[in-house]
PDB file of N, CA and C in Angstrom:
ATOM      1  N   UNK A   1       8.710  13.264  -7.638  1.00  0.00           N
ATOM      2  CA  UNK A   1       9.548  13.143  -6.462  1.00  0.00           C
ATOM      3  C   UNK A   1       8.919  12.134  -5.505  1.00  0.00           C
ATOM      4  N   UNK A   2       9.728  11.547  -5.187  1.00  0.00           N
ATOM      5  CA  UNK A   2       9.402  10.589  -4.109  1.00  0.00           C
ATOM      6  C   UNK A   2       8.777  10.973  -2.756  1.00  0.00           C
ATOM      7  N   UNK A   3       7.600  10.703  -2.092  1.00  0.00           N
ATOM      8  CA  UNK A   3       7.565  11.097  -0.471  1.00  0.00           C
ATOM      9  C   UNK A   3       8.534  10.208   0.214  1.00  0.00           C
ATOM     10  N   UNK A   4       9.438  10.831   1.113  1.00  0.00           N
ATOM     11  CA  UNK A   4      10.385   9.883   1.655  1.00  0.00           C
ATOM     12  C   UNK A   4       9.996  10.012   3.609  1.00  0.00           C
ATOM     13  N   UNK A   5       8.827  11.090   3.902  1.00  0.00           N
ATOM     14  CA  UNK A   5       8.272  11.960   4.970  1.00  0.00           C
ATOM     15  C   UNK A   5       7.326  10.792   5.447  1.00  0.00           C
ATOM     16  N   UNK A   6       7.111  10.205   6.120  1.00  0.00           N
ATOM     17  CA  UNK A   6       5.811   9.433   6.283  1.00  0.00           C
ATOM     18  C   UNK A   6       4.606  10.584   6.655  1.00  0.00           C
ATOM     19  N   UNK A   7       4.710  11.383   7.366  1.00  0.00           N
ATOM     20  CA  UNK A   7       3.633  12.691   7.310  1.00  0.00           C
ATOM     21  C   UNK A   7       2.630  12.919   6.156  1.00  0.00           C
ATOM     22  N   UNK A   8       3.363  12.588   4.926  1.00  0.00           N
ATOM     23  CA  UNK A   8       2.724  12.911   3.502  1.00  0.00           C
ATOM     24  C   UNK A   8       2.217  11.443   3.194  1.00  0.00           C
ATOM     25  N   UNK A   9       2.437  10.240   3.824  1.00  0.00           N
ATOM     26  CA  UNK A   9       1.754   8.984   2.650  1.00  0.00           C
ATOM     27  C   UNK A   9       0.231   8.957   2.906  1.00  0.00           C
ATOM     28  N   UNK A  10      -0.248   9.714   3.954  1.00  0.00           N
ATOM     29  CA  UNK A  10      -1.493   9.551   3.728  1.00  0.00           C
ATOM     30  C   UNK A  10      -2.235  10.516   2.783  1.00  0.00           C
ATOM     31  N   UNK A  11      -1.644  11.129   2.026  1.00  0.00           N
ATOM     32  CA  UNK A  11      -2.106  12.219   0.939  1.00  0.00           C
ATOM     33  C   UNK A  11      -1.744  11.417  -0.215  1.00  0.00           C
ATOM     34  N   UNK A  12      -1.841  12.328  -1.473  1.00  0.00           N
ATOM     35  CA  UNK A  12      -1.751  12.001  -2.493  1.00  0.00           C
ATOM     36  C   UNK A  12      -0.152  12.437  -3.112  1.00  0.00           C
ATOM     37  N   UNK A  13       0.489  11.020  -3.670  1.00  0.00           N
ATOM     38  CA  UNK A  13       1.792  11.310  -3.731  1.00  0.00           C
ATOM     39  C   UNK A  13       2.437  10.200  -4.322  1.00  0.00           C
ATOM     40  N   UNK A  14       3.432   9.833  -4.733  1.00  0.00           N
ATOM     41  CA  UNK A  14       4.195   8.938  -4.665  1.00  0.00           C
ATOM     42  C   UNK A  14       4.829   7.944  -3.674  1.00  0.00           C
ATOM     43  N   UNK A  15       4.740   7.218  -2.997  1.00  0.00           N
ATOM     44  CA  UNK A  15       5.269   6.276  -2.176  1.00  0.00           C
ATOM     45  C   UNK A  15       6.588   5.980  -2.378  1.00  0.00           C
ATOM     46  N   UNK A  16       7.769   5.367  -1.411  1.00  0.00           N
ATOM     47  CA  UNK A  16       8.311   4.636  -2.027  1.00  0.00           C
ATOM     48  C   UNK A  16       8.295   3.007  -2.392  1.00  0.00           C
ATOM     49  N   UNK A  17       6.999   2.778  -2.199  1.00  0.00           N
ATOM     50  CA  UNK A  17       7.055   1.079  -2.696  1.00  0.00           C
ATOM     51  C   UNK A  17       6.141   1.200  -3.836  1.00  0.00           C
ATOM     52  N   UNK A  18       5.754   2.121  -4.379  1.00  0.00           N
ATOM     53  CA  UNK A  18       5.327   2.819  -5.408  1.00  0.00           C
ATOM     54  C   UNK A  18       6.303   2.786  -6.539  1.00  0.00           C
ATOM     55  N   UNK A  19       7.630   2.723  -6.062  1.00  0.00           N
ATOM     56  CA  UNK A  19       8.707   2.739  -7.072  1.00  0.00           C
ATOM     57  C   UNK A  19       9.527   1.931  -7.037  1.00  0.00           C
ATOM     58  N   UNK A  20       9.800   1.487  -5.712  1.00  0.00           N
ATOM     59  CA  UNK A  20      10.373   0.261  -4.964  1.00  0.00           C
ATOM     60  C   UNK A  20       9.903  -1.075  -4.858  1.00  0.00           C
ATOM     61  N   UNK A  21       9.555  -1.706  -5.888  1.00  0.00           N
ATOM     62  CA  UNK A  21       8.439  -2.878  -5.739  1.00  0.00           C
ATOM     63  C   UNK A  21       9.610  -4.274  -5.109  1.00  0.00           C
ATOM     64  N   UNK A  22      10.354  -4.566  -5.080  1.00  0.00           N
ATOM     65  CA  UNK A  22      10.991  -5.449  -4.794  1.00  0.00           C
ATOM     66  C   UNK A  22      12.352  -5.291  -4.662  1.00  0.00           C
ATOM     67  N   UNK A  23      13.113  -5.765  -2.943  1.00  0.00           N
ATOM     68  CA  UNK A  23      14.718  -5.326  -2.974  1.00  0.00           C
ATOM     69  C   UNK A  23      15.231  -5.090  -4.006  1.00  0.00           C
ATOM     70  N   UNK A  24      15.375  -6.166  -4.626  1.00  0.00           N
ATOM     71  CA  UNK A  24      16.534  -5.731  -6.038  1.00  0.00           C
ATOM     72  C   UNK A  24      16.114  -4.698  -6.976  1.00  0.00           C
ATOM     73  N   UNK A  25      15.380  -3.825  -7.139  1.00  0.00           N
ATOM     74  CA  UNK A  25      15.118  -2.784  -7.689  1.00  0.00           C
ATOM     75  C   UNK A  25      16.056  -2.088  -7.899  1.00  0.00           C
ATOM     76  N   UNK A  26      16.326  -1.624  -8.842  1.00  0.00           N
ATOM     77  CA  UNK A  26      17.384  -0.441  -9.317  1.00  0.00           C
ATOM     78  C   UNK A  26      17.289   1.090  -8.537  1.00  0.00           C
ATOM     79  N   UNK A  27      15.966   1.247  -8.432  1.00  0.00           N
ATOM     80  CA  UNK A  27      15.575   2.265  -7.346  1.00  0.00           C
ATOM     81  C   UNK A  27      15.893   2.172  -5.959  1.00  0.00           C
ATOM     82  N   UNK A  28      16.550   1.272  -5.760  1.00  0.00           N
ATOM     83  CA  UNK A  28      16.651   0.687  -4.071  1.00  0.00           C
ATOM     84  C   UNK A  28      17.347   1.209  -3.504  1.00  0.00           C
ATOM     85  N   UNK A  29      18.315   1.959  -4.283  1.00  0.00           N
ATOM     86  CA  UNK A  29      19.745   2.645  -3.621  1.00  0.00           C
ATOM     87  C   UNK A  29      19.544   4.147  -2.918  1.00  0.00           C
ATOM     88  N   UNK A  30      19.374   4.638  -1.759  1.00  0.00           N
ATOM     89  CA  UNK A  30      19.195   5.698  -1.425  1.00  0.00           C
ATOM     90  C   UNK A  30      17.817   5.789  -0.784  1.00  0.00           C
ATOM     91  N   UNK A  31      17.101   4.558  -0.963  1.00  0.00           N
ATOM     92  CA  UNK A  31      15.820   4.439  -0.358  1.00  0.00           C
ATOM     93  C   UNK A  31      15.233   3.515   0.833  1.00  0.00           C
ATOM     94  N   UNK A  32      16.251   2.968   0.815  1.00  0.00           N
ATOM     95  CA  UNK A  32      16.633   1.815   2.120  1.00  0.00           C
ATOM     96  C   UNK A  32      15.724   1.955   3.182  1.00  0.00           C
ATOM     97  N   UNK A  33      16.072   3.371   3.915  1.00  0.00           N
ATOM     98  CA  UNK A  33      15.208   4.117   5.122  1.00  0.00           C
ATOM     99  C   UNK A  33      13.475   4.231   4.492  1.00  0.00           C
ATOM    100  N   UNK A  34      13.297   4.718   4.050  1.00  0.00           N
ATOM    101  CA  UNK A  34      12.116   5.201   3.102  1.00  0.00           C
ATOM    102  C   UNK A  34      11.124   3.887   2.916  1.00  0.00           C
ATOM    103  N   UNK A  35      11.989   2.883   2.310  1.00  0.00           N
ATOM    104  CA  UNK A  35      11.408   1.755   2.255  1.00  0.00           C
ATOM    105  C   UNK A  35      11.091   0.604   3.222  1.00  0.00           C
ATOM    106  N   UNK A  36      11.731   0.813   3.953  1.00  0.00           N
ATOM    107  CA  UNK A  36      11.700  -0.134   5.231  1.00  0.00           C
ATOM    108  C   UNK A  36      10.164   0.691   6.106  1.00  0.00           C
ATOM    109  N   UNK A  37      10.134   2.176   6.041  1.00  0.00           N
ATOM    110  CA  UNK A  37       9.634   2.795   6.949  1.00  0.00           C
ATOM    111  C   UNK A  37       7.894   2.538   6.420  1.00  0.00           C
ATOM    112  N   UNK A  38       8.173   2.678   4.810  1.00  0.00           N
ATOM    113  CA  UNK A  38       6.948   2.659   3.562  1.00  0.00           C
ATOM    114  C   UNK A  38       6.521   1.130   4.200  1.00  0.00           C
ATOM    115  N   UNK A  39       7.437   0.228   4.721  1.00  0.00           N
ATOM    116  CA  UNK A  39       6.505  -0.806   4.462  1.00  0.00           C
ATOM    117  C   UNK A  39       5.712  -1.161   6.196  1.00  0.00           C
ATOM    118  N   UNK A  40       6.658  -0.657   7.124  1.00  0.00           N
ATOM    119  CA  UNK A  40       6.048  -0.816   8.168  1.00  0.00           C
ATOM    120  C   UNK A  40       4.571   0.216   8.252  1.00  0.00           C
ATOM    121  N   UNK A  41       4.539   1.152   7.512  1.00  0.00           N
ATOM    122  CA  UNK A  41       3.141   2.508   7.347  1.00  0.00           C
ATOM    123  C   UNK A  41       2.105   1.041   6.787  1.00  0.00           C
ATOM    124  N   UNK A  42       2.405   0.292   5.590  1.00  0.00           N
ATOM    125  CA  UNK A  42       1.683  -0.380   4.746  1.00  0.00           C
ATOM    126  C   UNK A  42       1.298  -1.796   6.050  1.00  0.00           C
ATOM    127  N   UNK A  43       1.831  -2.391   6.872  1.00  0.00           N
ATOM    128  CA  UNK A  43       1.457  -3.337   7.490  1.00  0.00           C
ATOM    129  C   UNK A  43       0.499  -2.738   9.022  1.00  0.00           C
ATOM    130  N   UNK A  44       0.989  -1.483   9.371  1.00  0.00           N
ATOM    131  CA  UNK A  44      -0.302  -0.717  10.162  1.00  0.00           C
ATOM    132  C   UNK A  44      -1.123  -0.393   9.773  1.00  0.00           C
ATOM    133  N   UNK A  45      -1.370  -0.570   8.326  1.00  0.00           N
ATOM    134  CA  UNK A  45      -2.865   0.355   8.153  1.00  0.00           C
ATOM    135  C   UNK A  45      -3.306  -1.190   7.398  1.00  0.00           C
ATOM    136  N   UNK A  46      -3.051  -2.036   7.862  1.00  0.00           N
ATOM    137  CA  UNK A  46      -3.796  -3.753   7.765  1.00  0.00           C
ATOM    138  C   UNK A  46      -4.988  -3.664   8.608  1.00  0.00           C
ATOM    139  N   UNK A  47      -6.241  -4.115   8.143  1.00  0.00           N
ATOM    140  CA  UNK A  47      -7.359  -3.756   8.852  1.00  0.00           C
ATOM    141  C   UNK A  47      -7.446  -4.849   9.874  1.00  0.00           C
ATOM    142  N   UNK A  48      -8.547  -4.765  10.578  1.00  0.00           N
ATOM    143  CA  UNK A  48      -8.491  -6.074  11.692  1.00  0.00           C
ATOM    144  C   UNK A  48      -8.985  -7.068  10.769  1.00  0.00           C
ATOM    145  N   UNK A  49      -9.750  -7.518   9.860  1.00  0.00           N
ATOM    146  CA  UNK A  49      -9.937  -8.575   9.535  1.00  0.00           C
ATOM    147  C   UNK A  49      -9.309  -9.134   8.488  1.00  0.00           C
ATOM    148  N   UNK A  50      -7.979  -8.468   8.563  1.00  0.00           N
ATOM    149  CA  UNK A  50      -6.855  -8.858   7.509  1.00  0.00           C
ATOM    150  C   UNK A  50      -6.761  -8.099   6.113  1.00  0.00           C
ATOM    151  N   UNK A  51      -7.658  -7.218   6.144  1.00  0.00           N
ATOM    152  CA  UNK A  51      -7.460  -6.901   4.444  1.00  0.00           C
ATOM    153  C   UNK A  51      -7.199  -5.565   4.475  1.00  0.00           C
ATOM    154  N   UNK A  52      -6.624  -5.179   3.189  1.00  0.00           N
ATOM    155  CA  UNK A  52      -6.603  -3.152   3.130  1.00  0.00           C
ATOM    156  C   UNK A  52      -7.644  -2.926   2.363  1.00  0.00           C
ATOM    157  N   UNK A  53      -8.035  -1.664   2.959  1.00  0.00           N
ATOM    158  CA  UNK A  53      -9.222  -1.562   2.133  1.00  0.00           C
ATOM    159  C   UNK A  53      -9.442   0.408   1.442  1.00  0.00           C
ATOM    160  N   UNK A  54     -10.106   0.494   0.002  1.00  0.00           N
ATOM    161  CA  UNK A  54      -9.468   2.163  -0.292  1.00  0.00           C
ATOM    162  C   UNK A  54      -9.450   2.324   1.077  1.00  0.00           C
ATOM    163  N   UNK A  55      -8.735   3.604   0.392  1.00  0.00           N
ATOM    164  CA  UNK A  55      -8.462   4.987   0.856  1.00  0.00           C
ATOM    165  C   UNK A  55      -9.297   6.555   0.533  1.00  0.00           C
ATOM    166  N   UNK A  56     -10.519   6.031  -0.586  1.00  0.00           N
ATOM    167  CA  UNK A  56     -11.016   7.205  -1.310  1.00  0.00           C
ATOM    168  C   UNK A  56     -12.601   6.062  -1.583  1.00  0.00           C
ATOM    169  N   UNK A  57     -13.296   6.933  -2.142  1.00  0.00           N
ATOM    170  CA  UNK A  57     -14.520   6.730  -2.411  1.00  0.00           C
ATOM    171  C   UNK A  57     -15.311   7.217  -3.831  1.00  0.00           C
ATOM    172  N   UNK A  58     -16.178   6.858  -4.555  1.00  0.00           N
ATOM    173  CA  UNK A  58     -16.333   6.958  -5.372  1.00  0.00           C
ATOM    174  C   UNK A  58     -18.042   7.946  -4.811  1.00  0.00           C
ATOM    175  N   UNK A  59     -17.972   9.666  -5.799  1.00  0.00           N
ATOM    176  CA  UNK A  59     -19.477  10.272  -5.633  1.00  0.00           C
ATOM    177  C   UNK A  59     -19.644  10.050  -6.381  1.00  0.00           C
ATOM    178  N   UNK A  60     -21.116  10.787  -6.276  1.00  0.00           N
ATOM    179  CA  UNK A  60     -22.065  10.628  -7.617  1.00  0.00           C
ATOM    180  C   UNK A  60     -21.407  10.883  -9.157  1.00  0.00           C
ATOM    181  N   UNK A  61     -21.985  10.415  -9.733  1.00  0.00           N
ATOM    182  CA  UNK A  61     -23.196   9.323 -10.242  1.00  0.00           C
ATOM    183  C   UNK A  61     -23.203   7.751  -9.956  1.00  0.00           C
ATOM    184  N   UNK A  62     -21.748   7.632  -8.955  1.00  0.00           N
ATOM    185  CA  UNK A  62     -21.751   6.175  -8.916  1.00  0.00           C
ATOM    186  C   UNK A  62     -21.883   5.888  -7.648  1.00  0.00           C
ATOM    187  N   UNK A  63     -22.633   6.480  -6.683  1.00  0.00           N
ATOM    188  CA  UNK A  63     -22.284   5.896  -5.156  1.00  0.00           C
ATOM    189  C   UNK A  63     -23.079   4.729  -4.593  1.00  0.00           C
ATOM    190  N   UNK A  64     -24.119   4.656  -5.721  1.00  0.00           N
ATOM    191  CA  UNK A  64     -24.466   3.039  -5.152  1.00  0.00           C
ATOM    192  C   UNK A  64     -24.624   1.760  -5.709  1.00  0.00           C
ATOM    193  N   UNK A  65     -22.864   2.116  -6.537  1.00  0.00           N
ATOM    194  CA  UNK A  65     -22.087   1.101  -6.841  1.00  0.00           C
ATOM    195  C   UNK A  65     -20.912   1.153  -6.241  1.00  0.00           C
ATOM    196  N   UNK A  66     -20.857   1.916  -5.291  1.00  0.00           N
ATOM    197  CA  UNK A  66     -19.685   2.273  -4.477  1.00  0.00           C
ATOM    198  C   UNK A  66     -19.417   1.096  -3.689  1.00  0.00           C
ATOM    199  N   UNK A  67     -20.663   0.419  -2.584  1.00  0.00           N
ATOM    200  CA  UNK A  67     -20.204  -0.589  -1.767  1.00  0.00           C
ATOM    201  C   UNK A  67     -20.009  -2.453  -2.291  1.00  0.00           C
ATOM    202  N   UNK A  68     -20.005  -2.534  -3.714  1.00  0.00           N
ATOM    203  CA  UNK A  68     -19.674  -3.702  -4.069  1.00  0.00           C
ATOM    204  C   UNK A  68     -17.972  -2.951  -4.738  1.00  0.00           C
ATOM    205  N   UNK A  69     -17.753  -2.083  -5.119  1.00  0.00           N
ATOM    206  CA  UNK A  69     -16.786  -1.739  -6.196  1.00  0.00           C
ATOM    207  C   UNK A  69     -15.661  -2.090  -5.151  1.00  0.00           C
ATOM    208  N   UNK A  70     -16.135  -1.339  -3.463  1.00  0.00           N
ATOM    209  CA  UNK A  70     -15.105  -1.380  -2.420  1.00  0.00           C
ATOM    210  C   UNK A  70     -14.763  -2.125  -2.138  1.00  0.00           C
ATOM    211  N   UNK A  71     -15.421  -3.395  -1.969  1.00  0.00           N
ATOM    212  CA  UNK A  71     -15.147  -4.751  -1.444  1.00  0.00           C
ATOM    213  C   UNK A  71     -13.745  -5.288  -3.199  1.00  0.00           C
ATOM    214  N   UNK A  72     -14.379  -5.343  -4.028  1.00  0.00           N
ATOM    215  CA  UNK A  72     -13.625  -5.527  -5.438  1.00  0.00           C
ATOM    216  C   UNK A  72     -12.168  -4.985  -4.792  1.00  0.00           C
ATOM    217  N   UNK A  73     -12.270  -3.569  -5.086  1.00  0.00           N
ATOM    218  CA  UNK A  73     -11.121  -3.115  -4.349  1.00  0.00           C
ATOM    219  C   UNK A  73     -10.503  -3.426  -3.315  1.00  0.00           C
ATOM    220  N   UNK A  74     -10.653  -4.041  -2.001  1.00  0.00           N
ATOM    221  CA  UNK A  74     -10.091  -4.490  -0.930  1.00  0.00           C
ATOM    222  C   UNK A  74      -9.617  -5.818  -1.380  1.00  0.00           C
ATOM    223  N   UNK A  75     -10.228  -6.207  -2.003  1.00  0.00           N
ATOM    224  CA  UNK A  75      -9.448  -7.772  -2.843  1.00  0.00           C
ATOM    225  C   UNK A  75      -7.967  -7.515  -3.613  1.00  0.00           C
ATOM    226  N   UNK A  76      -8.078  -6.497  -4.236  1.00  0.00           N
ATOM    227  CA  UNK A  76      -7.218  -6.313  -5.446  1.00  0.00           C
ATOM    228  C   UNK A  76      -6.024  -5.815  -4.615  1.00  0.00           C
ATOM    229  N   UNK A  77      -6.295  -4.729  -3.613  1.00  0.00           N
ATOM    230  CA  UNK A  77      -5.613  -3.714  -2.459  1.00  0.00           C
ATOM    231  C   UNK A  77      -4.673  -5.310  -1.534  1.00  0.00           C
ATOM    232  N   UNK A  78      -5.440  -5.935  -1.213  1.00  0.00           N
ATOM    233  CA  UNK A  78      -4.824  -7.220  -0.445  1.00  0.00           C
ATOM    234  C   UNK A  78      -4.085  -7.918  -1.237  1.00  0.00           C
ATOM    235  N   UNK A  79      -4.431  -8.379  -2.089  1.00  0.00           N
ATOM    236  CA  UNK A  79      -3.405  -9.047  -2.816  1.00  0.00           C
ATOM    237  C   UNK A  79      -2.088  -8.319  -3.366  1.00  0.00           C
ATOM    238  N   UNK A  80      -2.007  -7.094  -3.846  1.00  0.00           N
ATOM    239  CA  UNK A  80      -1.282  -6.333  -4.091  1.00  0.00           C
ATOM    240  C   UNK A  80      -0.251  -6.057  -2.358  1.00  0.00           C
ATOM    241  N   UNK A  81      -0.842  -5.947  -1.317  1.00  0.00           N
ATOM    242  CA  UNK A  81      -0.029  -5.520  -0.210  1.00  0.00           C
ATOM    243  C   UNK A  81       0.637  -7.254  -0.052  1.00  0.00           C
ATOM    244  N   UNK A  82      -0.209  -8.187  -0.222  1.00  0.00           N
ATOM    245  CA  UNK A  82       0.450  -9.203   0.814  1.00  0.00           C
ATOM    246  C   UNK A  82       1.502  -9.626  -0.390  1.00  0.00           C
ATOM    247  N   UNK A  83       1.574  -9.966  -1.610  1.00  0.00           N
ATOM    248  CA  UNK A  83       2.845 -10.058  -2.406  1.00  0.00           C
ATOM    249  C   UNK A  83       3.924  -8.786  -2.498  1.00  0.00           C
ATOM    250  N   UNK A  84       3.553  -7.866  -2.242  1.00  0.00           N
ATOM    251  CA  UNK A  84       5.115  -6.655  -1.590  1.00  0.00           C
ATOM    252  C   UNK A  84       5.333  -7.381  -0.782  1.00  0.00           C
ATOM    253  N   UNK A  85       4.806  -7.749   0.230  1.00  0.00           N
ATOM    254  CA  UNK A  85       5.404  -7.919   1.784  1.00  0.00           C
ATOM    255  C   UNK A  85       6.159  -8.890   1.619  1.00  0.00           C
ATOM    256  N   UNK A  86       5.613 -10.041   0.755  1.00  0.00           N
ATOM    257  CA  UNK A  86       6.415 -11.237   0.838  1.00  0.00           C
ATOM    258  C   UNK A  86       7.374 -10.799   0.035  1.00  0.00           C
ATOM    259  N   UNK A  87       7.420 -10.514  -0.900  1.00  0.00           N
ATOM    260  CA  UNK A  87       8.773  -9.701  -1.696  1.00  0.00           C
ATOM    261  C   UNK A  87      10.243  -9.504  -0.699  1.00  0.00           C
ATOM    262  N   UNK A  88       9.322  -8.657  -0.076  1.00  0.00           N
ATOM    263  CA  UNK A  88      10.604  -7.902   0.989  1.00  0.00           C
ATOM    264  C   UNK A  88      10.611  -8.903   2.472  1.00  0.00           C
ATOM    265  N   UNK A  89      10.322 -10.054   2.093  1.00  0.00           N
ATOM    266  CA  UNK A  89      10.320 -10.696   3.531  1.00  0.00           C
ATOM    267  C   UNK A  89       9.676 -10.203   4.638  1.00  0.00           C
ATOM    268  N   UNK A  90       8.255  -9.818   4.525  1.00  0.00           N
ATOM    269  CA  UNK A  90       7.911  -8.958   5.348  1.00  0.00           C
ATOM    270  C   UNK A  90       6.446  -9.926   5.913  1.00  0.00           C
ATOM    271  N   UNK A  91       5.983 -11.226   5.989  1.00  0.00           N
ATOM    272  CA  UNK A  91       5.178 -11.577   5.696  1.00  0.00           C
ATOM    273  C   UNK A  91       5.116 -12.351   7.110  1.00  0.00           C
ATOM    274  N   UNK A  92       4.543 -12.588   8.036  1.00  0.00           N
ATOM    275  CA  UNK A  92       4.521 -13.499   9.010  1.00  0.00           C
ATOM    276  C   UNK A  92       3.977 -14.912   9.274  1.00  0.00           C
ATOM    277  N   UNK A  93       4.869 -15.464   9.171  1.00  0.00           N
ATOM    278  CA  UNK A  93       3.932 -17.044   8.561  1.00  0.00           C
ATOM    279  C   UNK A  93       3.368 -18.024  10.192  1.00  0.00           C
ATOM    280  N   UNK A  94       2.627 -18.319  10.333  1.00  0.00           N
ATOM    281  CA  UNK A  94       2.380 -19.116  11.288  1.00  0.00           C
ATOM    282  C   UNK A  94       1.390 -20.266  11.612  1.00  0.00           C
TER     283      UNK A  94
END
């Protein structure tokens, strides 16, 4: 099931741009609200120095490979947010 609640995207769940990757999606119908709302949640939680970065952390046995893995991850996390955005015209060019 879809979270359509913004209350719940900071848990563990389904999103809707999780399913919704681009307007024309076949999934798009009925999710309009959901998705518009999914993407404004996704452009507030943009860090100040431009990037997203996890949401979770890696314990032992691996935690001190944790702070290179994170940075890896904030790469992969950014690139992944800033092509949705541009998808959905969501991108601010200047």
């Amino acid at each position: 099931t879809v979270m359509t609640d913004p209350a719940g995207w900071s848990g563990y769940g389904l999103m809707p741009l999780q399913l919704v990757t681009a307007p024309d999606s076949p999934f798009m119908p009925g999710l309009e609200a959901a998705v518009a709302a999914n993407l404004d949640h996704e452009i507030s939680n943009q860090g100040e120095a431009g990037a997203w970065w996890p949401t979770w952390a890696w314990g032992e046995p691996f935690a001190a490979a944790w702070p290179a893995a994170r940075q890896a991850w904030a790469g992969m996390l950014t690139l992944d947010r800033l092509l949705l955005l541009a998808r959905f015209g969501r991108l601010e060019r200047g």
